[in-house]
Protein backbone atom coordinates (compact mmCIF):
# COMPACT_ATOMS: atom_id res chain seq x y z
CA UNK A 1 0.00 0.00 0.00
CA UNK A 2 1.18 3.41 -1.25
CA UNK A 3 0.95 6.24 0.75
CA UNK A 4 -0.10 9.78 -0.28
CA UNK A 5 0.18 12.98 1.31
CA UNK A 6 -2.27 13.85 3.77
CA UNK A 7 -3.35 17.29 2.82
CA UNK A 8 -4.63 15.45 -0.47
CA UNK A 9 -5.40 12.01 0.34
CA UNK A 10 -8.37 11.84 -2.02
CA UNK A 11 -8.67 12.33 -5.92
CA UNK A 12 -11.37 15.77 -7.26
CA UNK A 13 -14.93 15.08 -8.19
CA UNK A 14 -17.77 16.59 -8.98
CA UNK A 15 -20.69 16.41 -5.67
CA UNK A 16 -23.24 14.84 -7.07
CA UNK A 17 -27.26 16.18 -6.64
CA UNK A 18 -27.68 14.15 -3.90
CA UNK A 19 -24.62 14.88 -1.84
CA UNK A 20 -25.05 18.58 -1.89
CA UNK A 21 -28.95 17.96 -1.33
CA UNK A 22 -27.48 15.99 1.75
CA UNK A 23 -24.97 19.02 3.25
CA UNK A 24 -28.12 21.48 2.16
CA UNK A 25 -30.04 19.93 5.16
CA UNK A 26 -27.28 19.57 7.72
CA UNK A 27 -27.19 22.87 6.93
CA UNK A 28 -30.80 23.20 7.89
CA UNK A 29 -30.59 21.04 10.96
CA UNK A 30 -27.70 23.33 12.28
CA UNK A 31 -29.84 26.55 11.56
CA UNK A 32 -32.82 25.66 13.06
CA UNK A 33 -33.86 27.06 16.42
CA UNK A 34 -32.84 24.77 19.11
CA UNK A 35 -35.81 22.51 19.75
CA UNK A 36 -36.83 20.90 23.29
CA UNK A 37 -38.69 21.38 26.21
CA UNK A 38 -37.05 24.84 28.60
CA UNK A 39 -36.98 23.01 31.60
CA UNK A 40 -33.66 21.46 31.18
CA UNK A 41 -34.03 18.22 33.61
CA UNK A 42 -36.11 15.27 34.36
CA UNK A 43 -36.26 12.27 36.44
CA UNK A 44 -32.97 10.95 35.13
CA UNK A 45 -31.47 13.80 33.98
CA UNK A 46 -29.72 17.48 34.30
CA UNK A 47 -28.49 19.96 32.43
CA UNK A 48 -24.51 20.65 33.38
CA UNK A 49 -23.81 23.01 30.00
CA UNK A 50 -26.00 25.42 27.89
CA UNK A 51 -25.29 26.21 24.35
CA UNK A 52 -25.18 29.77 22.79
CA UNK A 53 -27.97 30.18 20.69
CA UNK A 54 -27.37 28.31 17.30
CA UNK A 55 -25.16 26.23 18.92
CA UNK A 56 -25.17 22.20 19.19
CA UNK A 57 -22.76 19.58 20.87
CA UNK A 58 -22.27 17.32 18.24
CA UNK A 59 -19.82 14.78 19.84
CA UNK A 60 -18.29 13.16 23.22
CA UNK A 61 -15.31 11.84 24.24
CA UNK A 62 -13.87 9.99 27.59
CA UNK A 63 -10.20 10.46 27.82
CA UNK A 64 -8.58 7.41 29.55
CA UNK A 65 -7.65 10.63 32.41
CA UNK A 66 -11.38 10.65 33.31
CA UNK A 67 -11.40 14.34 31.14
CA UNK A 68 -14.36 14.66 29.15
CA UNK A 69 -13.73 16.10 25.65
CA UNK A 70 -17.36 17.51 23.39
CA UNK A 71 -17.39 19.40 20.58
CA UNK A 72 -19.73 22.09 18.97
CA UNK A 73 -21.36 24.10 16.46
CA UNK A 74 -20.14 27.54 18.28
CA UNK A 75 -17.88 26.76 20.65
CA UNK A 76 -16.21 24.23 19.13
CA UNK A 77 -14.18 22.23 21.84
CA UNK A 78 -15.44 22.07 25.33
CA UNK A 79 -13.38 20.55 28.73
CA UNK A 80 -14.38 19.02 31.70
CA UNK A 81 -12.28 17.75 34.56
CA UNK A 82 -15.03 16.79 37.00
CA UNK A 83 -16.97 14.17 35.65
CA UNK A 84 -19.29 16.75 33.48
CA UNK A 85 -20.40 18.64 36.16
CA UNK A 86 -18.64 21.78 35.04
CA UNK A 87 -17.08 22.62 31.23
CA UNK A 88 -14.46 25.10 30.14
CA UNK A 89 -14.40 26.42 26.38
CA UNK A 90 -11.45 25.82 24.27
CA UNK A 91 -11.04 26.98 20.74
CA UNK A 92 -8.89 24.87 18.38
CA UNK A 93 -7.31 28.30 16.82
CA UNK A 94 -7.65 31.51 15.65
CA UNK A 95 -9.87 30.11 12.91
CA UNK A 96 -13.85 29.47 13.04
CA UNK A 97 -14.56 25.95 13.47
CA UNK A 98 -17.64 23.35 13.92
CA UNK A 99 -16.31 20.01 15.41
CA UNK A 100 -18.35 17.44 13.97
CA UNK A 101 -16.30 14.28 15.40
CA UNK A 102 -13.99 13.67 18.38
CA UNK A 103 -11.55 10.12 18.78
CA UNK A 104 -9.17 9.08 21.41
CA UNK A 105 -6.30 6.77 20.43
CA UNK A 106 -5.02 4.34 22.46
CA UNK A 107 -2.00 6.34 23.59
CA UNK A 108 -4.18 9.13 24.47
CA UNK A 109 -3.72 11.46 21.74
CA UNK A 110 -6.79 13.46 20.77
CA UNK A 111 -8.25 14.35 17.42
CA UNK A 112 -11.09 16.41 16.32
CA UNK A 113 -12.71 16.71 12.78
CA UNK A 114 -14.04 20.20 12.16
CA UNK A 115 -15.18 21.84 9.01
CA UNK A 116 -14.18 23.37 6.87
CA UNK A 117 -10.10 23.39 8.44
CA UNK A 118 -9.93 19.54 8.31
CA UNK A 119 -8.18 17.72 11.18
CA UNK A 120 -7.13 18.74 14.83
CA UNK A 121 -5.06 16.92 17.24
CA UNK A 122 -4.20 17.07 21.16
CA UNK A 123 -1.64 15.77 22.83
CA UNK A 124 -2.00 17.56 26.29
CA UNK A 125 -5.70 16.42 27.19
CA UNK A 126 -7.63 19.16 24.79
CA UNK A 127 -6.05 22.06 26.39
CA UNK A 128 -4.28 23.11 23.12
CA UNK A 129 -4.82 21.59 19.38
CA UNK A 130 -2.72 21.59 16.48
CA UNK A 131 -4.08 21.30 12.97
CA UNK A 132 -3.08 18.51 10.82
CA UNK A 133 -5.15 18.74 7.73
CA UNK A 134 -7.40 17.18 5.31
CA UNK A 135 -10.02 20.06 4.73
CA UNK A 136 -11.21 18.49 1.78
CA UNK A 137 -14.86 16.22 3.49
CA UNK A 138 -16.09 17.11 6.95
CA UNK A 139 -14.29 14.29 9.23
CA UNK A 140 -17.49 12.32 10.14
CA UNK A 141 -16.09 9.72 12.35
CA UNK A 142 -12.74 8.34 13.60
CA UNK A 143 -11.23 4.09 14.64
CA UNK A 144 -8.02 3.29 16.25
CA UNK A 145 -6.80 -0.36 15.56
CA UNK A 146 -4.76 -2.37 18.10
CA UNK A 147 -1.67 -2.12 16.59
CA UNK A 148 -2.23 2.10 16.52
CA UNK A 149 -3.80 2.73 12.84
CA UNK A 150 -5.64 5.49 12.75
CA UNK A 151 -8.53 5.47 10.15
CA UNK A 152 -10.86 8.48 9.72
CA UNK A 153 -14.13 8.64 7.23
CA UNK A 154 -14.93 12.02 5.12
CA UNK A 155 -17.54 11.66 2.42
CA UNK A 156 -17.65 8.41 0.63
CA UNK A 157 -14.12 7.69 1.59
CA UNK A 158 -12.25 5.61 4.46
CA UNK A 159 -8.43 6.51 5.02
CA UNK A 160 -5.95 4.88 7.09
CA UNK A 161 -3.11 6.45 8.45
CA UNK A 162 -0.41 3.59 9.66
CA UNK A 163 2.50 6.95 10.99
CA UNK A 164 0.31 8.94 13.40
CA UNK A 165 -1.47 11.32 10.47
CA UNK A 166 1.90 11.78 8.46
CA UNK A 167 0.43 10.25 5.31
CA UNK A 168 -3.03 8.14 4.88
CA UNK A 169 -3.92 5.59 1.91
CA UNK A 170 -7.33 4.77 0.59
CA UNK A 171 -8.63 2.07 1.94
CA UNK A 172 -12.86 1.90 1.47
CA UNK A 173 -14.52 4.00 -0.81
CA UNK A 174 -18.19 3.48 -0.80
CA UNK A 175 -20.67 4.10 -3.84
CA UNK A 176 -21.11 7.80 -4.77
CA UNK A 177 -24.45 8.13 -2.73
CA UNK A 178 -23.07 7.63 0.94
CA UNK A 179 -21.85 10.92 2.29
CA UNK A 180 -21.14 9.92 5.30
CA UNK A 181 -19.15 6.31 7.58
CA UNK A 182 -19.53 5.34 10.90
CA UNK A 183 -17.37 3.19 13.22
CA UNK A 184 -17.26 0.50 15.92
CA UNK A 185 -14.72 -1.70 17.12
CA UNK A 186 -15.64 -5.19 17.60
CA UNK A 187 -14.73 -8.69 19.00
CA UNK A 188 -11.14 -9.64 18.24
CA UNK A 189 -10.00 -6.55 17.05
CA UNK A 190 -12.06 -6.13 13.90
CA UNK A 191 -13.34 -2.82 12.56
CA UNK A 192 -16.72 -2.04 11.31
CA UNK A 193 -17.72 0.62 9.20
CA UNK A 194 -21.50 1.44 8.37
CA UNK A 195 -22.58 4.14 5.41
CA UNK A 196 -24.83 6.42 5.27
CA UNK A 197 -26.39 8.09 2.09
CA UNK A 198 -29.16 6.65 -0.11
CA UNK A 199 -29.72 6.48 -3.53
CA UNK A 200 -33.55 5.03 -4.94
CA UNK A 201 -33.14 1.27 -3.72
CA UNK A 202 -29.82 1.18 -2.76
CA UNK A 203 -28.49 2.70 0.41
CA UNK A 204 -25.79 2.13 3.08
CA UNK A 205 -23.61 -0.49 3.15
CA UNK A 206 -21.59 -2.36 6.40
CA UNK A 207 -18.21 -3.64 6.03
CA UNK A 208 -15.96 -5.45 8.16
CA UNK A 209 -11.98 -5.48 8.38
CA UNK A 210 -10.02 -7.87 10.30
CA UNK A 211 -6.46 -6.56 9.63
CA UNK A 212 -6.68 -3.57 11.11
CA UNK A 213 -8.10 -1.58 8.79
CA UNK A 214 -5.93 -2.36 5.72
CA UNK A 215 -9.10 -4.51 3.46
CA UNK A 216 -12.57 -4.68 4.27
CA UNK A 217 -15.41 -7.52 3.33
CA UNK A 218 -18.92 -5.94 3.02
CA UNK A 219 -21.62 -7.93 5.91
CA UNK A 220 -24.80 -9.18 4.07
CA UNK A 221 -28.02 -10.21 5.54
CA UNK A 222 -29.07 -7.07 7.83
CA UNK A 223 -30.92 -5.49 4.14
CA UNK A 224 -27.66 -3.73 2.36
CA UNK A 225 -30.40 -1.30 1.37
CA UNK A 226 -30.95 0.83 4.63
CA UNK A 227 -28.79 3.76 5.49
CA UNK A 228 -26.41 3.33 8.95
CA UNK A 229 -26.21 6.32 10.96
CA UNK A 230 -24.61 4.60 13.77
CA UNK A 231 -22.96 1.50 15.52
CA UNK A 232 -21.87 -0.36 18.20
CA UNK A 233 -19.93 -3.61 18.58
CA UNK A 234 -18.87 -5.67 22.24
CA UNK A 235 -16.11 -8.14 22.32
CA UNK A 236 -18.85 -11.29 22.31
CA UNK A 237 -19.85 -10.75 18.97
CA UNK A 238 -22.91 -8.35 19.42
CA UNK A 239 -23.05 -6.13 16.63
CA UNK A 240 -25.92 -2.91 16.74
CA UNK A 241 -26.70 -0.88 13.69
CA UNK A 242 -28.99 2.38 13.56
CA UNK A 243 -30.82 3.52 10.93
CA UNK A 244 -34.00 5.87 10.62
CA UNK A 245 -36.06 5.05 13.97
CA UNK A 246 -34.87 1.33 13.99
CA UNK A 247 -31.61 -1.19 14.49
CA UNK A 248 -30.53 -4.08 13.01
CA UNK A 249 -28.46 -6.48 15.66
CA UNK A 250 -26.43 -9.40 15.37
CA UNK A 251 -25.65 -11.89 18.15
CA UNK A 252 -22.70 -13.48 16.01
CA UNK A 253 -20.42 -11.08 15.00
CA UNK A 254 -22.59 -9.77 11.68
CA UNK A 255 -23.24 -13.57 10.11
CA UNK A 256 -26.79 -13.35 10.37
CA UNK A 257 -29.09 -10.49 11.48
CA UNK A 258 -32.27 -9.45 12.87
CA UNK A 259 -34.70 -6.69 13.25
CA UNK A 260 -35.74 -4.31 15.49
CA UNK A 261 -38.75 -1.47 15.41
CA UNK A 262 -37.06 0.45 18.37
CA UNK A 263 -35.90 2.48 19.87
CA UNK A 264 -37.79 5.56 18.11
CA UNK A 265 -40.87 6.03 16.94
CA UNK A 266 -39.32 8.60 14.28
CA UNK A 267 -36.15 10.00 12.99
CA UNK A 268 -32.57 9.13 13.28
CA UNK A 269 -30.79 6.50 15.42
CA UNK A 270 -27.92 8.89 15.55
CA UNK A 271 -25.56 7.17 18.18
CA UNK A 272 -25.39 3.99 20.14
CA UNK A 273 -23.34 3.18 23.29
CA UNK A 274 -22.84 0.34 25.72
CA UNK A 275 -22.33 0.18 29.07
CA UNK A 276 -20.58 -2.95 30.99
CA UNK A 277 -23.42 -4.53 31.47
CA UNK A 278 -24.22 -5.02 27.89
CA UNK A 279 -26.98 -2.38 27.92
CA UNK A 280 -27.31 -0.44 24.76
CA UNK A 281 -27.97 3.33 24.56
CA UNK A 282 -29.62 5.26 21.74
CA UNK A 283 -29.65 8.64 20.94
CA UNK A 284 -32.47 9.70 19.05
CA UNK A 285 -34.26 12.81 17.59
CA UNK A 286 -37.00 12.75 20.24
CA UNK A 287 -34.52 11.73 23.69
CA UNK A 288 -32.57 8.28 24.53
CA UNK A 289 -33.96 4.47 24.49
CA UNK A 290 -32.19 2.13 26.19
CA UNK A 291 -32.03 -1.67 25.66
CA UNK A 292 -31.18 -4.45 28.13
CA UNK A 293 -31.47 -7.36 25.70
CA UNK A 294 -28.97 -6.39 22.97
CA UNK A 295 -31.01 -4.28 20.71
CA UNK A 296 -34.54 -6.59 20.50
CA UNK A 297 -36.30 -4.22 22.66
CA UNK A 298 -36.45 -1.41 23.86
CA UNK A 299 -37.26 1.78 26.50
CA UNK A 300 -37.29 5.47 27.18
CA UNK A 301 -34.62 6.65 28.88
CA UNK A 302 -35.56 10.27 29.59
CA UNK A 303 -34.46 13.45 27.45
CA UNK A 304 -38.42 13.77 25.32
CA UNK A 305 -38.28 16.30 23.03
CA UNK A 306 -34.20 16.70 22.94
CA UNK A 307 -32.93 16.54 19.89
CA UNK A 308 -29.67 14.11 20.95
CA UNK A 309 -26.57 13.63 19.02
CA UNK A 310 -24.15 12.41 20.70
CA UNK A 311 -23.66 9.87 24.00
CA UNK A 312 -20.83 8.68 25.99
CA UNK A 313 -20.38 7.25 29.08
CA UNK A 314 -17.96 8.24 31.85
CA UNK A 315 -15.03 6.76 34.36
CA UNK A 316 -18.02 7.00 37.06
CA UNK A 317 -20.70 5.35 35.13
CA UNK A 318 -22.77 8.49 33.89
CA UNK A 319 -23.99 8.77 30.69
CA UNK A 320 -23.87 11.84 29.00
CA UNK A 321 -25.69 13.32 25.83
CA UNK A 322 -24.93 16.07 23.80
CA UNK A 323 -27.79 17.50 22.41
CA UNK A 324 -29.04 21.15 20.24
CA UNK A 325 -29.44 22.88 23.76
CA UNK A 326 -26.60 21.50 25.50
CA UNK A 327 -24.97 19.11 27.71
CA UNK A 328 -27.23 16.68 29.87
CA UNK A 329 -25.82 14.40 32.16
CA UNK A 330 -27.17 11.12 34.13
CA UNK A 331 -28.48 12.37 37.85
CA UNK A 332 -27.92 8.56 38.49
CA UNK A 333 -24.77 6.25 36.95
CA UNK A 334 -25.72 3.57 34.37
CA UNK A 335 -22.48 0.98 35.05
CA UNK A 336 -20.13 0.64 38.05
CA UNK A 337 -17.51 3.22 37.66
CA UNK A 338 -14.12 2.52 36.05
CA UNK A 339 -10.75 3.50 37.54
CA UNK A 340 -9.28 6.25 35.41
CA UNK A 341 -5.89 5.82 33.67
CA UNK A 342 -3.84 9.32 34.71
CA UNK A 343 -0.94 9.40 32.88
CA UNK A 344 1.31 9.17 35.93
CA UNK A 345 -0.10 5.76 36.62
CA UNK A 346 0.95 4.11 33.28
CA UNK A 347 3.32 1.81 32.33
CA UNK A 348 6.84 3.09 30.31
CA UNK A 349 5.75 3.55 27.11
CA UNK A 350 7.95 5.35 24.21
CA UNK A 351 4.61 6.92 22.68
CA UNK A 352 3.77 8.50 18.74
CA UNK A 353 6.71 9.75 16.69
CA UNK A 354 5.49 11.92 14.42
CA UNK A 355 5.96 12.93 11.44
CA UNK A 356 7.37 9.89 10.62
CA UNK A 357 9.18 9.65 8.16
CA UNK A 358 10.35 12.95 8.32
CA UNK A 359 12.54 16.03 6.76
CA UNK A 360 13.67 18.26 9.65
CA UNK A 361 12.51 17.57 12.72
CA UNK A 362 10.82 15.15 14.42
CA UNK A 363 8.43 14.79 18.04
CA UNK A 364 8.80 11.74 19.98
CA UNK A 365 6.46 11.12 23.37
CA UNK A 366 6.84 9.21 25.81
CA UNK A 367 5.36 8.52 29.67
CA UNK A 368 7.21 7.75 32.25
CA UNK A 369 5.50 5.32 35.16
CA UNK A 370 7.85 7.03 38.07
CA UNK A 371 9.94 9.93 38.81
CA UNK A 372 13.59 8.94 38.09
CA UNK A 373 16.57 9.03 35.67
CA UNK A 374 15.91 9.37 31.93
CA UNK A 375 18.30 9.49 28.85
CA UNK A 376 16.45 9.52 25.14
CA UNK A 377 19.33 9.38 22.19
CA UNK A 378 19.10 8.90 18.55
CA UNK A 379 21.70 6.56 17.26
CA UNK A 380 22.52 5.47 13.42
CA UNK A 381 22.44 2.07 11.74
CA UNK A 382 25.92 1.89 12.98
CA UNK A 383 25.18 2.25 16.50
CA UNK A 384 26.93 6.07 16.63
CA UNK A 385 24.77 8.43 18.90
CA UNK A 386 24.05 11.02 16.58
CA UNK A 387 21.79 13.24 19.17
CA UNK A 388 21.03 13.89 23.00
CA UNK A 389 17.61 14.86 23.37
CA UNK A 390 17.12 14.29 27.06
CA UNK A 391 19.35 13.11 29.98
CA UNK A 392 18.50 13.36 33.61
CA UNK A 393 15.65 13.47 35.79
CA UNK A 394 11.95 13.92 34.87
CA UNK A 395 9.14 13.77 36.71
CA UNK A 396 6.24 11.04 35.91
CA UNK A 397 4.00 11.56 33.30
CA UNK A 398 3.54 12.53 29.32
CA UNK A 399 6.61 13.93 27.81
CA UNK A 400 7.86 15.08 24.65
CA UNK A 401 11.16 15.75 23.17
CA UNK A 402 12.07 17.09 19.80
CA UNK A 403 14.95 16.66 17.64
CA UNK A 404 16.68 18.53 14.23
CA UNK A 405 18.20 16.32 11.99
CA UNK A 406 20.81 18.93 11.22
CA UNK A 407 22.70 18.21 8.15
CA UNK A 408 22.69 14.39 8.85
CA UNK A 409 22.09 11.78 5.39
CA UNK A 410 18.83 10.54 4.98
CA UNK A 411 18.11 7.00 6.54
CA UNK A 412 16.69 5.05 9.31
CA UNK A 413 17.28 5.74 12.29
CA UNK A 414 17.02 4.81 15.85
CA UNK A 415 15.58 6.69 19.25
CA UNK A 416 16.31 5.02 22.76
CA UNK A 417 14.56 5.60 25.85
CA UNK A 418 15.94 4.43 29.02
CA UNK A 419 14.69 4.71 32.19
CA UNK A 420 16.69 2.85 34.90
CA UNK A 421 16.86 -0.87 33.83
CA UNK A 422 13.92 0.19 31.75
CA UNK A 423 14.57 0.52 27.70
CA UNK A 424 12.49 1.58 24.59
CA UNK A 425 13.57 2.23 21.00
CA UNK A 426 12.02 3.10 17.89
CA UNK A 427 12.92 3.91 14.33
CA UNK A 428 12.75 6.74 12.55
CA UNK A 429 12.93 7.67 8.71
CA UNK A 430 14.82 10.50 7.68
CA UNK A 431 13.96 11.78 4.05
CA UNK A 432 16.20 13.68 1.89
């Protein structure tokens, strides 16, 4: 697999009729007076943010820190270190942005897909962004694979990045009529992606990957002809698929399929969640549905009349929804609450080198478990150190470190980390 630049990943064409008929009404749906009752709680819920007028909180995210990450309309990225209970604006830059998608890698990096400047990325818990790119499709959606391949959707494409956003490749590219991909990440690794779009009879499409992202085999049997808005996948082969008002779900990992009328009455299934217990969430036009038996059936779960995008549950079991008049969180948690992963309390890792390969300078990040000694060098294929970039003590935590190639020959080469008896390398590519 060849890879191409990021900043054009994707070859021109023409938008059809129906794809700009498609951004027309997003459009339209961002315009339109925020809908939903004034009283901003219920039995299960309260209101912990308030959008601006015009505004809406399109998307969540749970850092493995316990921070909670959303992003809007207006105020594009929003913070919050206490569980939701209180949120602190952050822009991504000078420039005017709508955040339409939020992800969370495995190593904790942070990346937001905004329109119309592309792609955003944190590596200090949200408090500061970076752009990276690809302004060319609205980012809808974002999957990490185990071994740290980063794919992102915009438009009828799938991209997977394989050296932390350097350069992306092609990998899915859906019929002209989807304008939009959705991910889950299910049992054993394997990635699902579900389109939405429809053209006359034909519609959205699901498709599976089992090598991290690098080929995908389209899933039959659920009606190929419905459009997915969202989906959700559990490591026991449960597979959940939204559409307009209804799900397909899968108890076997997508071999055969059946129907539910839930969990709306009307509109768009447009995100699904599970909790530990194997419950699945369901934001909807008209509130949240919940279902205890894997998608067959299904209940209100509060919010009437919200319009709800987004859902996410937190390190203390409370769900959260991000709807066209706010924030809304759970007065009472859903799951048993997970221990958050600070950075101080992980393991020594030697985290993202980016770019990679590179021209002039490269980052490399690392965490350190515990306060101690630390020397990071860059040595050549013949074992010369060729750079210092650190040497002596740091505290524990997420660190970075960056270093000039100088005049030095294009090549591989190779960064150490040690840490006590501890030791890390990785390789980098140096391009003249």
């Amino acid at each position: 697999m060849k890879p191409t630049p990021v900043a054009a990943p994707y070859r021109s064409a023409e938008a059809s009729p129906l794809r700009w008929l498609a951004f027309a009404l997003l459009a339209l749906c961002v315009l339109l007076p925020n809908p939903g009752p004034a009283a901003a709680q219920d039995a299960l819920w309260q209101q912990v943010f308030t959008s601006l007028p015009f505004d809406r909180v399109l998307a969540l995210a749970v850092h493995p820190s316990g921070t909670l990450i959303a992003g809007s309309v207006v105020t594009e990225s929003l913070r919050s270190e206490d569980h939701g209970l209180s949120w602190t604006a952050v822009s991504l830059d000078t420039m005017r942005n709508n955040v339409f998608s939020l992800g969370v890698s495995p190593d904790g990096t942070l990346y937001a897909g905004s329109n119309p400047n592309g792609l955003y990325r944190s590596t200090d818990v949200g408090l500061t962004w970076t752009r990276v790119g690809l302004s060319t499709y609205t980012i809808d959606d974002f999957a990490f694979s185990r071994e740290g391949n980063i794919l992102f959707a915009q438009g009828p494409y799938v991209s997977l990045s394989q050296d932390n956003m350097t350069s992306s490749s092609l990998v899915l590219e859906g019929p002209s009529f989807i304008f939009g991909w959705t991910f889950a990440t299910g049992a054993e690794g394997e990635i699902l992606a579900g389109g939405a779009g429809c053209l006359e009879s034909t519609c959205g499409s699901l498709y599976r990957s089992t090598d991290e992202g690098l080929s995908w085999t389209q899933l039959t049997g659920h009606n190929e002809h419905i459009p997915i808005y969202s989906l959700v996948a559990d490591d026991s082969s449960l597979i959940v698929a939204g559409s307009r008002s209804r799900v397909w779900y899968s108890r076997n990992a997508g071999i055969t399929w059946e129907l539910s009328n839930g969990p709306g009455s009307t509109g768009l299934v447009n995100n699904l969640v599970l909790d530990h217990e194997g419950r699945v969430y369901a934001a909807l036009d008209e509130g949240v549905s919940r279902s205890s038996d894997g998608g067959k059936t299904w209940e209100r779960y509060g919010l009437e009349g919200f319009y709800v995008n987004a859902l996410a549950i937190d390190n203390e079991g409370h769900l959260l929804a991000g709807t066209r008049s706010g924030i809304h969180r759970s007065i009472l948690p859903v799951q048993v609450a997970t221990e958050a992963v600070l950075p101080e309390a992980r393991s020594f890792e030697l985290g993202p080198v980016y770019p990679n390969p590179f021209r002039e300078e490269v980052t490399i990040s690392f965490i350190l478990g515990q306060p101690g000694p630390v020397v990071l060098k860059v040595y050549d294929v013949l074992g010369r150190a060729v750079g210092v970039l650190v040497s002596g003590f740091l505290p524990a935590g997420m660190h970075e470190a960056r270093w000039e190639a100088g005049d030095l020959p294009g090549g591989v080469y190779v960064c150490r980390l040690e840490a006590g008896a501890l030791v890390l390398t990785r390789s980098l590519i140096l391009v003249r």
